[in-house]
Protein backbone atom coordinates (compact mmCIF):
# COMPACT_ATOMS: atom_id res chain seq x y z
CA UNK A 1 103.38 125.03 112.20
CA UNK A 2 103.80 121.80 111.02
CA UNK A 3 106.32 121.80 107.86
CA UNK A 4 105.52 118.14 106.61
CA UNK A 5 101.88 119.01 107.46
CA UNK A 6 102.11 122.24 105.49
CA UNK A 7 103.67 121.35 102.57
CA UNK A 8 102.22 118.15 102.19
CA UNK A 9 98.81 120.00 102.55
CA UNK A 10 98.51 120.37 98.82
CA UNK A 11 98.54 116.56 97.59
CA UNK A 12 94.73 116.23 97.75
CA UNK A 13 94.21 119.11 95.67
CA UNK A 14 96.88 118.34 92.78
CA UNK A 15 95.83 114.89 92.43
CA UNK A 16 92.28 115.51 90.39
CA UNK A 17 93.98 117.71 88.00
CA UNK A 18 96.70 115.32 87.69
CA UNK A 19 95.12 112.90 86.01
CA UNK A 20 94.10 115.36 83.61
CA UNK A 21 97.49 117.19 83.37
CA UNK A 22 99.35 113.82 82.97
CA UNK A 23 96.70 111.20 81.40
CA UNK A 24 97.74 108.78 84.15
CA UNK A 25 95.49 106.66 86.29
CA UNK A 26 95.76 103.46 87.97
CA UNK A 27 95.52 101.34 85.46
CA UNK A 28 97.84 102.87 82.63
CA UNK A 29 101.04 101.90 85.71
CA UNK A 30 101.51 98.41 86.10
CA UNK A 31 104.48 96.07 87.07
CA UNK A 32 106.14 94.05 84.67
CA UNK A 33 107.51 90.92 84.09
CA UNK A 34 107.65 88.09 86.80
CA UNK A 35 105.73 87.96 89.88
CA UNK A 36 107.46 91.13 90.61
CA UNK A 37 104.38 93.74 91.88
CA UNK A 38 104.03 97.35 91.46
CA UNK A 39 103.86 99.90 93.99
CA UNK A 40 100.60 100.93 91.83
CA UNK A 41 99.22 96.91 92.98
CA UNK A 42 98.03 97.98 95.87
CA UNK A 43 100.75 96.25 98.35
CA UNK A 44 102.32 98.83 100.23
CA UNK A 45 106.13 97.89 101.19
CA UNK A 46 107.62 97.80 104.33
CA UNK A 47 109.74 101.58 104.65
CA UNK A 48 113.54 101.01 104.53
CA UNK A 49 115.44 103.97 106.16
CA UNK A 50 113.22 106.46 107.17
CA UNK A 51 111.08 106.17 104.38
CA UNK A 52 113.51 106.18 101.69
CA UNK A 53 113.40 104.70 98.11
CA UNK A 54 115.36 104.51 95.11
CA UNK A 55 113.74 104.87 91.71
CA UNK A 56 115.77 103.58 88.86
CA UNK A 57 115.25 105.29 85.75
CA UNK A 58 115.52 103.04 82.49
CA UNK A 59 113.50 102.73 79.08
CA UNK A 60 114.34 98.80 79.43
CA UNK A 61 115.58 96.36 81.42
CA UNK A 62 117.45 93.90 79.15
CA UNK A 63 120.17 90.99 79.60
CA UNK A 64 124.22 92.62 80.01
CA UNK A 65 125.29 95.19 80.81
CA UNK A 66 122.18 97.39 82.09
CA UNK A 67 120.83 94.37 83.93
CA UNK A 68 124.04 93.74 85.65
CA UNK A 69 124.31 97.15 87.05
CA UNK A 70 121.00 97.24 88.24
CA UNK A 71 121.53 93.93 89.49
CA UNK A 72 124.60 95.48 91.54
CA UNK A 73 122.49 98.48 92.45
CA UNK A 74 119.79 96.34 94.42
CA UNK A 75 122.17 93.88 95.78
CA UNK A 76 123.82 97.15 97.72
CA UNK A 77 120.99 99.45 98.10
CA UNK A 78 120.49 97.81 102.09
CA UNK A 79 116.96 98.02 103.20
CA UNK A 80 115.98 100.21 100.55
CA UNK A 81 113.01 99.75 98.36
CA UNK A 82 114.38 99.48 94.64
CA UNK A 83 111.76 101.14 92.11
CA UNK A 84 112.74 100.29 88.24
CA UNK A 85 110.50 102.99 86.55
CA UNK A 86 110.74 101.58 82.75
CA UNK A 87 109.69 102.76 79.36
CA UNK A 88 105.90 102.26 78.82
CA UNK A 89 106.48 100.09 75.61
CA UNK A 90 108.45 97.55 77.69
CA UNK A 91 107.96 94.78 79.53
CA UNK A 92 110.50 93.35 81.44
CA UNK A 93 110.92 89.30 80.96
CA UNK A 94 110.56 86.86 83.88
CA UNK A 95 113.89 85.43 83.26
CA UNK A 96 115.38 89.05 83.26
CA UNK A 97 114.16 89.96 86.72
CA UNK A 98 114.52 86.95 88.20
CA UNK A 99 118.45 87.83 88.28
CA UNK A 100 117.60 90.73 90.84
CA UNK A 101 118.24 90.25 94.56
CA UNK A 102 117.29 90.65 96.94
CA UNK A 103 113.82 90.20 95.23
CA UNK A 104 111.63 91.44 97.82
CA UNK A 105 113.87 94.73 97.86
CA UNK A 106 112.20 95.34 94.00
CA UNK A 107 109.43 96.87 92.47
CA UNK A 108 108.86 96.98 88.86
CA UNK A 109 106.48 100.15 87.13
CA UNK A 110 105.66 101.31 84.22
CA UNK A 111 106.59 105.32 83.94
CA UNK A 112 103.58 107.19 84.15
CA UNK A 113 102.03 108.36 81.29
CA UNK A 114 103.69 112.20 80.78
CA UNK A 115 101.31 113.63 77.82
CA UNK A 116 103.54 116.40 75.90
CA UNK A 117 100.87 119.31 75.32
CA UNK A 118 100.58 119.27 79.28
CA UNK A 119 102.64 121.86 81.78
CA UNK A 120 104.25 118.25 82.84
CA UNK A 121 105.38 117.98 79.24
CA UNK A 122 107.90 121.00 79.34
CA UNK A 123 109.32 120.21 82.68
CA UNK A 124 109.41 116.25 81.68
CA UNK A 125 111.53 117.19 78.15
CA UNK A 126 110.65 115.21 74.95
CA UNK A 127 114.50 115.19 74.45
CA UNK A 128 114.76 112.87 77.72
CA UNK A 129 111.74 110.87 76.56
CA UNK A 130 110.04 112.66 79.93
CA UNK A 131 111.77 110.87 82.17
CA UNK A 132 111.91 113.30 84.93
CA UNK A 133 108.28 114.10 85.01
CA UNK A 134 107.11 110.46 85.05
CA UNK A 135 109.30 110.23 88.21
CA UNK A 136 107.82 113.21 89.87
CA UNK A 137 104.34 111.86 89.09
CA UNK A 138 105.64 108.57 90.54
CA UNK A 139 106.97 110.17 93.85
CA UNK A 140 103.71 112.40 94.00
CA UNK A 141 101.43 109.01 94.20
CA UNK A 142 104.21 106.67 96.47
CA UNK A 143 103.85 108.96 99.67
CA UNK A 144 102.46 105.75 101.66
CA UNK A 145 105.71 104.27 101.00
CA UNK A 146 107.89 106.44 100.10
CA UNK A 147 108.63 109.82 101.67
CA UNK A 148 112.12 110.53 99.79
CA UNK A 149 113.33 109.20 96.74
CA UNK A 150 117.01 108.43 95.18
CA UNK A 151 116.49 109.44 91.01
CA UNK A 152 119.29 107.45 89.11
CA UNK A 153 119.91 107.20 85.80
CA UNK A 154 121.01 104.23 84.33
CA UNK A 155 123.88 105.71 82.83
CA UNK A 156 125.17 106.40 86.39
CA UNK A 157 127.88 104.48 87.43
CA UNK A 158 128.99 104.44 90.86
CA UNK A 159 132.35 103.03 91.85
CA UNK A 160 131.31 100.75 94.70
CA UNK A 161 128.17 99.58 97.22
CA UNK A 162 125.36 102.51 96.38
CA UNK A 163 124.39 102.18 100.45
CA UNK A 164 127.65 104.01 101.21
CA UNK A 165 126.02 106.85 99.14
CA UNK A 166 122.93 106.97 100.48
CA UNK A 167 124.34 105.77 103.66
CA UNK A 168 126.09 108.77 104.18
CA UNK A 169 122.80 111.06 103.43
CA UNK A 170 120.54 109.43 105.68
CA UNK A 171 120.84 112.07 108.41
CA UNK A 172 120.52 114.78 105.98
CA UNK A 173 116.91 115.93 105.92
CA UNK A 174 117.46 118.03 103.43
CA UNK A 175 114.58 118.00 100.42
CA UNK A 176 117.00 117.97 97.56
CA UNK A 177 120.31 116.28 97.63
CA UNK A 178 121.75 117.09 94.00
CA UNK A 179 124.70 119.32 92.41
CA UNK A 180 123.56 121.91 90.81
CA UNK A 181 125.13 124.59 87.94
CA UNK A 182 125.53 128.14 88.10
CA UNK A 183 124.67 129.75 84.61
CA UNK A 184 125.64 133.01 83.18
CA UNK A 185 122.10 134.71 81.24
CA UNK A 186 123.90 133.06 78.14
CA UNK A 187 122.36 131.18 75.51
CA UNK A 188 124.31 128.51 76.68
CA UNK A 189 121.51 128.09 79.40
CA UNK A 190 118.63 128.91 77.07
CA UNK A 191 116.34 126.99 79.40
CA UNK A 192 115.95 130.18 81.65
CA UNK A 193 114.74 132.40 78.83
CA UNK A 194 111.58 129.81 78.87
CA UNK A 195 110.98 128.87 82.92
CA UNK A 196 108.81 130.72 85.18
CA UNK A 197 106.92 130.27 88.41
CA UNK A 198 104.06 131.33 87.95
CA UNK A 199 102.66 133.35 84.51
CA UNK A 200 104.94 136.44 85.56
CA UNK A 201 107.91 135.19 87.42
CA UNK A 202 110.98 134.52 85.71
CA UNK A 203 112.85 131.80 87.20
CA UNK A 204 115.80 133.82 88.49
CA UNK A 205 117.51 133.58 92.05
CA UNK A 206 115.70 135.60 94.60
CA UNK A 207 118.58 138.39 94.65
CA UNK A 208 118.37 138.19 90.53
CA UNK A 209 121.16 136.41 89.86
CA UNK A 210 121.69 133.82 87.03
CA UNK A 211 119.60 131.05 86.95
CA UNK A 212 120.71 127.81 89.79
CA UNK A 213 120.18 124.66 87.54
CA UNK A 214 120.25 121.16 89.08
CA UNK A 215 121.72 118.21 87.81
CA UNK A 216 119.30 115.51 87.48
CA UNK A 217 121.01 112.18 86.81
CA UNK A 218 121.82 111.60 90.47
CA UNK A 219 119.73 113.61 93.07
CA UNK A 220 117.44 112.58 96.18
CA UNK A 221 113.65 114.38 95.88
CA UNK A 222 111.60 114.42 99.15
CA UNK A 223 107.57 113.92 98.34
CA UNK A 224 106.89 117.51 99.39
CA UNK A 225 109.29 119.20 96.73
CA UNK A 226 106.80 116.64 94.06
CA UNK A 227 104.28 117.95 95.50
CA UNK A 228 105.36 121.70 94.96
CA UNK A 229 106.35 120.49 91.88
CA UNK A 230 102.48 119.66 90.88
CA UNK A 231 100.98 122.79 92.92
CA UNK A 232 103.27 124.93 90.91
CA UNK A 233 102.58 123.43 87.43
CA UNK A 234 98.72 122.74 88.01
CA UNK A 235 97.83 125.83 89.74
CA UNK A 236 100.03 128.56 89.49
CA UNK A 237 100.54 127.80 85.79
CA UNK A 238 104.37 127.45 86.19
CA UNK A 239 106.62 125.72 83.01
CA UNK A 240 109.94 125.24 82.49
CA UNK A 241 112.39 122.93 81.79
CA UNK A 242 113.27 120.45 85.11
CA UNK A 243 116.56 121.29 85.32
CA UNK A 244 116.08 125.38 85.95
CA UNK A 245 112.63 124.79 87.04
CA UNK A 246 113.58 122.77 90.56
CA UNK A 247 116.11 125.03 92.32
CA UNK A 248 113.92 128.29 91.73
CA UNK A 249 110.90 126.59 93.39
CA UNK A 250 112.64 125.41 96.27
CA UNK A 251 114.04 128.94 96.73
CA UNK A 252 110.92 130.47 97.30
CA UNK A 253 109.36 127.85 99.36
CA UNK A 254 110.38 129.11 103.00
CA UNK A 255 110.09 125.69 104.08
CA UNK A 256 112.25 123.71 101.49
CA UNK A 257 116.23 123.27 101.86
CA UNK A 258 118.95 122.09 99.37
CA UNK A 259 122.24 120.26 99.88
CA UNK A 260 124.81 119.42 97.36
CA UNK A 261 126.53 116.20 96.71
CA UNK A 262 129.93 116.42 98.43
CA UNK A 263 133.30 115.89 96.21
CA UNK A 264 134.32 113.08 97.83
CA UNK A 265 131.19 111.25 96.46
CA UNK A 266 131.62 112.89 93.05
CA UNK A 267 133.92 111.41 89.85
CA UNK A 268 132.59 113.62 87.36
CA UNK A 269 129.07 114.03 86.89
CA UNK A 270 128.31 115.80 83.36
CA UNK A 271 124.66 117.33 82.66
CA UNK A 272 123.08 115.73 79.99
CA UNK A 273 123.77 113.60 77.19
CA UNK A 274 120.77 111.45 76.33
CA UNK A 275 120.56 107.42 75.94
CA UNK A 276 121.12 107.37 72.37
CA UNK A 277 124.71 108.91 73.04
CA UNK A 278 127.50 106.49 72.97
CA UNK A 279 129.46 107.89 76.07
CA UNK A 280 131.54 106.89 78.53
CA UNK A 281 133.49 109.96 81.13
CA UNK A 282 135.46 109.12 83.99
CA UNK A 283 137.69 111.56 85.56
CA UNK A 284 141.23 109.99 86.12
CA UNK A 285 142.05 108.84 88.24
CA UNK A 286 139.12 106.53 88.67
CA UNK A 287 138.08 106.20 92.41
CA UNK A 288 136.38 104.57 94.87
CA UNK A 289 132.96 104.80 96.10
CA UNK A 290 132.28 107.89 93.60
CA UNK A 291 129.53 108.69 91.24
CA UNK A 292 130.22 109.36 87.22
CA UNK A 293 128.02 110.01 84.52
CA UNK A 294 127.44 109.56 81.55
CA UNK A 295 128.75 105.66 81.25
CA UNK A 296 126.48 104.68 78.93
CA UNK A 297 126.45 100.63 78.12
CA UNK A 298 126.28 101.54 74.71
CA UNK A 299 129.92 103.01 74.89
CA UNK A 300 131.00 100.14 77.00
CA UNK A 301 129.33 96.71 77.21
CA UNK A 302 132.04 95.94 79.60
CA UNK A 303 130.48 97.91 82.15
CA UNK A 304 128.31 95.86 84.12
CA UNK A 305 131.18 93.32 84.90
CA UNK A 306 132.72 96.43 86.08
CA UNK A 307 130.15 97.29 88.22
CA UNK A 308 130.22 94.07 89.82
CA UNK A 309 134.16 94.09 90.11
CA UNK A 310 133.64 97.45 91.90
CA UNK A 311 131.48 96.51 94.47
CA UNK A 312 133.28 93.37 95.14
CA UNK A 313 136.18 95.18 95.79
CA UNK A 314 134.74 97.90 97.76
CA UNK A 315 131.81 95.99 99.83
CA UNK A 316 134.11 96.24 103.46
């Protein structure tokens, strides 16, 4: 059998009820800001490596510090399409773009409109501003363009070019690329109490054990785990938070395989913490060519001169 084929299968019978689920349609996701176009415009990219994008997750795109690290984030991504999913209620200014370069390596879009009574609601997370969801949605609808997807937060810092990240995934075919957590049934993990696969299984480990969460600040999605994603919540009338929701469906999808993000690519990279926390964690020593989060612009202004300084240094 064909696995793409297969798994892929579903799209055309999610999308209908997507609009309905999520209240998005073509017009409510537009680019922002510039001549910069949308993926949602109609003009279908060129594919970098295999396929694979990067979708930069920010409410806004302003001058300082989050501009500059975007800014170093596109100048290093290589071929890669650059996707800055912003908040709905922003719009990005001409002379703020215009900083980004390689321009032809950028997209602007609006996230897609997540509506919070909807399955898409619970896994999106009103605490995250649904985030998450709005970039499932996005990955769900880019499959002409995009087959995988890097998800970054923009309180992820990475120590050096982001190609020799991705870089050194690119033969990796797995469909999730992510760390993930190992919970105890605690209440420390109360997200498990509340996630299930369908309306009578939990979202427990195959052999029952506790709950595999996944980190979602830094992780690579293929389009068919987005589209599981939307089969489950649509029609099998799964819920459940995204971070113990994902692992659990990939589990039980014979066809789906997840990798972890290797230590040497790893600083420290802390679950949660949303953007209204002033926080900055780096493991120390600092290294090169590693990933940290949070590093929040709000705890240090100073860091998008870093992350120029950083890739500067560590661009041979």
């Amino acid at each position: 059998m064909d696995t793409k084929a297969s798994c892929e299968s579903c799209v055309s019978a999610v999308t209908s009820s997507l609009a309905t689920l999520a209240g998005i349609c073509p017009t409510n996701v537009r680019g922002g800001g510039g001549h910069f176009r949308s993926d949602m415009d109609g003009a279908v990219p060129a594919m970098g490596r295999s396929g694979e994008c990067i979708a930069y997750i920010t409410r806004s795109l302003e001058h300082g510090c989050r501009l500059a690290r975007l800014a170093a984030l596109v100048a290093s991504a290589g071929d890669r399409m650059v996707y800055v999913l912003h908040g709905r209620n922003h719009t990005p200014t001409g002379e703020a773009v215009a900083k980004l370069r390689p321009q032809k390596n950028v997209r602007l879009v609006r996230q897609p409109l997540v509506v919070p009574s909807s399955p898409w609601g619970l896994f999106g997370g009103k605490f995250v501003g649904y985030s998450k969801a709005a970039f499932v949605l996005w990955l769900l609808r880019s499959h002409t363009s995009c087959h995988r997807a890097w998800q970054i937060e923009d309180d992820v810092f990475f120590t050096g070019p982001w190609s020799a990240l991705f870089n050194a995934y690119s033969a990796d075919e797995s469909h999730i690329i992510a760390s993930t957590i190992h919970h105890p049934s605690t209440s420390y993990f109360a997200h498990e109490r509340t996630c299930f696969l369908n309306i009578t299984t939990r979202c427990r480990s195959a052999e029952d054990r506790s709950l595999t969460a996944v980190v979602w600040p830094l992780l690579r999605m293929s389009h068919a785990v987005a589209s599981e994603i939307a089969r489950a919540l649509t029609t099998q009338r799964a819920k459940g938070f995204h971070e113990a929701l994902l692992a659990p469906l990939c589990e039980r999808a014979a066809w789906c395989s997840l990798s972890h993000l290797r230590p040497e690519h790893l600083g420290s990279m802390v679950a949660g913490h949303s953007s209204a926390s002033k926080r900055k964690q780096f493991a120390s020593p600092v290294l090169a060519r590693r990933a940290y989060h949070p590093a929040k612009c709000e705890a240090d202004p100073g860091l998008g001169e870093l992350a120029r300084t950083w890739l500067q240094q560590n661009s041979t």
